[in-house]
Protein backbone atom coordinates (compact mmCIF):
# COMPACT_ATOMS: atom_id res chain seq x y z
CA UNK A 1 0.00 0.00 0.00
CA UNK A 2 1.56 3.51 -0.72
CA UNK A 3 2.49 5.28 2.39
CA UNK A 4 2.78 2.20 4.55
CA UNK A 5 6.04 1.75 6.54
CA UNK A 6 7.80 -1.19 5.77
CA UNK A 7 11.16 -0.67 7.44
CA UNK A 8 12.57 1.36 10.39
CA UNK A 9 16.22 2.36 10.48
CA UNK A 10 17.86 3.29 13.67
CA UNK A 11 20.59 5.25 14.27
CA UNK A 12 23.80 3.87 13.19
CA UNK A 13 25.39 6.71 15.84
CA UNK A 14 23.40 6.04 18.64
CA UNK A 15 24.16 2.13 19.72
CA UNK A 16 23.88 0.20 22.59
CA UNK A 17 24.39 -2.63 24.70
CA UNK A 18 21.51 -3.88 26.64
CA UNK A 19 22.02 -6.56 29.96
CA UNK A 20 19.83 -7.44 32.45
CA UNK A 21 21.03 -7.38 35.95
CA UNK A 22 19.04 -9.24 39.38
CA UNK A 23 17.69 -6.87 41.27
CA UNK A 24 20.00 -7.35 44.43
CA UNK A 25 23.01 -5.87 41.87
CA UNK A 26 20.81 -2.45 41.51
CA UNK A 27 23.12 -1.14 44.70
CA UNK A 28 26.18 -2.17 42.97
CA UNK A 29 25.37 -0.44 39.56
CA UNK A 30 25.43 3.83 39.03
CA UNK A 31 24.84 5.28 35.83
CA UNK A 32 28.61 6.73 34.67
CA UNK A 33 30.11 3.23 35.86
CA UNK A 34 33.12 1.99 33.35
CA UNK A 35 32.00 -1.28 31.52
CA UNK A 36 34.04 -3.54 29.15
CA UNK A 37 32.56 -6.12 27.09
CA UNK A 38 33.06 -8.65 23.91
CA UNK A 39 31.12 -8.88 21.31
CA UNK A 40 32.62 -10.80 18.70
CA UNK A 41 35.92 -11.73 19.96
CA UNK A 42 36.42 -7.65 20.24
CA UNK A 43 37.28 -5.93 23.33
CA UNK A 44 35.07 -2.68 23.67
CA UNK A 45 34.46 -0.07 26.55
CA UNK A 46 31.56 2.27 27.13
CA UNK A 47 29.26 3.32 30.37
CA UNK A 48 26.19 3.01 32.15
CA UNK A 49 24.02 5.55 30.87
CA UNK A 50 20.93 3.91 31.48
CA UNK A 51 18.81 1.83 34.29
CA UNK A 52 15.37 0.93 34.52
CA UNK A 53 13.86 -1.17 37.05
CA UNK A 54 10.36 -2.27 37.21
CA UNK A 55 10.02 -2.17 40.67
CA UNK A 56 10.10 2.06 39.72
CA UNK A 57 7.09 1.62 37.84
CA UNK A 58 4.10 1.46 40.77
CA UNK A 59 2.03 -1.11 38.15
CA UNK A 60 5.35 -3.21 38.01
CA UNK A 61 5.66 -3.44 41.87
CA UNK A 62 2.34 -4.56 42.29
CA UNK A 63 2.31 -7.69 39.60
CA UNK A 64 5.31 -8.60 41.47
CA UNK A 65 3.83 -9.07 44.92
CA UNK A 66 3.03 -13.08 44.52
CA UNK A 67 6.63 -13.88 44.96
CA UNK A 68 7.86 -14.47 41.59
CA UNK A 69 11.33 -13.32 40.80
CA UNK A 70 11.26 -13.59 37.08
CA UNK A 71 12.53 -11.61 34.02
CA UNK A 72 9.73 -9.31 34.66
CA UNK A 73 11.68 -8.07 38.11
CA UNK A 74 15.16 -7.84 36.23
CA UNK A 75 17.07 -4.46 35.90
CA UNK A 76 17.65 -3.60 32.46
CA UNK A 77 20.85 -1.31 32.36
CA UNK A 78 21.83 0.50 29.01
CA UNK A 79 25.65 0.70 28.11
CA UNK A 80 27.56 2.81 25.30
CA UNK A 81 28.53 1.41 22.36
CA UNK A 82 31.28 3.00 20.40
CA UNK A 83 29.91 3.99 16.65
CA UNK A 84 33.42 2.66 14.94
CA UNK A 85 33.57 -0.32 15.80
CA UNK A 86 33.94 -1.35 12.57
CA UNK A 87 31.51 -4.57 13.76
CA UNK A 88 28.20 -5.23 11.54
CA UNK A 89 25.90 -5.40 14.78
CA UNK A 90 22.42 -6.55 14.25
CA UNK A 91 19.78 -6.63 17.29
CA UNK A 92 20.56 -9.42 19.23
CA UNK A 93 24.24 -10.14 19.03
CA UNK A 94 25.36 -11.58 21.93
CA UNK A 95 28.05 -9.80 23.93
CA UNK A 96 30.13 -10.79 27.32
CA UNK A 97 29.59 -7.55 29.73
CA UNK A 98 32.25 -7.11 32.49
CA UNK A 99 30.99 -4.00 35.22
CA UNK A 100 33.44 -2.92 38.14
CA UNK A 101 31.08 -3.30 40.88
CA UNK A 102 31.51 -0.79 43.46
């Protein structure tokens, strides 16, 4: 159909590296903190510039209250990802994320 969207393209400049954390490692975690990680057999470096927990969001909190500690109650933290790293990255390349805890 004319005018219908049939790709998105993201930013090439704007990349990062998603991980998900348990949420007992929140305290050990600031947004600024050094990382290092692999992806591909290539060492890389970038920070924390993102973290989102659930537990934040007040509808979040309550679907957790039966007890369940499942992906649901994970902290997803956001980490830089140089733009030249000459790596063809597509979502969901793996990567090996190394954070000095404090």
């Amino acid at each position: 159909k004319a005018g219908q969207t049939v790709i998105n393209i993201g930013d090439s400049g704007n990349l990062w590296l998603e991980a998900h954390i348990k949420p007992e490692q929140k305290t050990k975690v600031s947004l600024g903190q050094f990382a290092s990680y692999t992806i591909e057999t290539r060492k890389l470096q970038g920070t924390v510039f993102d973290i989102k927990d659930p537990a934040d969001n007040q509808e979040a909190s309550n679907a957790n209250t039966e007890g369940t500690a499942d992906e649901d109650s994970r902290i997803t933290l956001k980490v830089s990802l140089p733009s030249n790293t000459g790596l063809t990255l597509k979502p969901g390349t793996k990567a090996v994320l190394q954070l000095t805890v404090k």
